[in-house]
Protein backbone atom coordinates (compact mmCIF):
# COMPACT_ATOMS: atom_id res chain seq x y z
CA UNK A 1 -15.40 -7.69 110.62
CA UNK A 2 -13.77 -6.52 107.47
CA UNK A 3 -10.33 -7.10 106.76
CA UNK A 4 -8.42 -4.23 105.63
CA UNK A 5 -7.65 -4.56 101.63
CA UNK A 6 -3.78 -3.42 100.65
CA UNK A 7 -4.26 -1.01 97.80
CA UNK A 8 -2.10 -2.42 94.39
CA UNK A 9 -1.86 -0.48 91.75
CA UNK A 10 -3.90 -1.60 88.63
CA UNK A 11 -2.69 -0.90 85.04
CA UNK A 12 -4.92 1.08 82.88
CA UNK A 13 -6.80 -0.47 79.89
CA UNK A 14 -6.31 0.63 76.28
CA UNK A 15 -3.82 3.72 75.39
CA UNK A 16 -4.76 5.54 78.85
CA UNK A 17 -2.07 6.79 81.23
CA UNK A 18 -2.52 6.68 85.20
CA UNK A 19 -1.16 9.59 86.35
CA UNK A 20 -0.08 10.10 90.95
CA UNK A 21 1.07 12.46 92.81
CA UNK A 22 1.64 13.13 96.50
CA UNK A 23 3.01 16.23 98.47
CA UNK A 24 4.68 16.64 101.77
CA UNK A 25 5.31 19.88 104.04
CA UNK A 26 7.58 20.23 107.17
CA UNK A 27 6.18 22.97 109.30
CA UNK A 28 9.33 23.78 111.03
CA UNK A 29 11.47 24.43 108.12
CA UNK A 30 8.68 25.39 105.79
CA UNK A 31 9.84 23.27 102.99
CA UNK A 32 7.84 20.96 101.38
CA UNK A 33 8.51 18.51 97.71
CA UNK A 34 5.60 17.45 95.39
CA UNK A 35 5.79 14.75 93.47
CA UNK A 36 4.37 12.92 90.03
CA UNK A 37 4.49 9.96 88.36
CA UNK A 38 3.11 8.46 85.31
CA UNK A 39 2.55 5.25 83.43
CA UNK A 40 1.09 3.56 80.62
CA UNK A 41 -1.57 1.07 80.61
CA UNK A 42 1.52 -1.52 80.73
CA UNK A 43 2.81 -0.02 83.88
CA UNK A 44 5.99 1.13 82.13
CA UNK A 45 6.65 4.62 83.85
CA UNK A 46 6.47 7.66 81.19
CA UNK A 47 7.45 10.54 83.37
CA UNK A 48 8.73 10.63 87.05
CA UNK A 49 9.46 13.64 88.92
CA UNK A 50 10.07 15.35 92.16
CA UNK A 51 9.65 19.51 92.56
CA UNK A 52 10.96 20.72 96.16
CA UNK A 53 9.07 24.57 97.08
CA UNK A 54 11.31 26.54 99.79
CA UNK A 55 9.83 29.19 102.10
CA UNK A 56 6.03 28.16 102.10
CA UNK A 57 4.13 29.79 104.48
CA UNK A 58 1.58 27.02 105.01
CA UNK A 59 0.22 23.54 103.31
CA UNK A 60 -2.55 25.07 101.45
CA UNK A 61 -0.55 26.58 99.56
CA UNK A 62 1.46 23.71 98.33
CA UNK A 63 -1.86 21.84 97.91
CA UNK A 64 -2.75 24.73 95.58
CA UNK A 65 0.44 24.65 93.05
């Protein structure tokens, strides 16, 4: 049996940056927020931000912006 591994985020080596980002959609209010967030390969965080999108019509089309 395997043991399920938390994930941890891992710095980058050299001058890289480690860039995330995530999105969420409510189907009943067709609303959804994106998200990003960068850091450097110290784990200092470079850029942070959050975009909300009003009146989407579905969640492919948030996965596509």
């Amino acid at each position: 049996i395997q043991e399920k591994q938390e994930a941890i985020w891992q710095p980058t080596e050299g001058v890289n940056v480690k860039v995330n980002f995530d999105a969420c959609f409510n189907n009943y209010t067709n609303n959804s927020a994106s998200g990003i967030i960068a850091r450097n390969n110290e784990g200092h965080i470079m850029v942070a931000r959050t975009y909300p999108n009003i009146h989407v019509r579905d969640a492919t089309i948030i996965e596509a912006r």
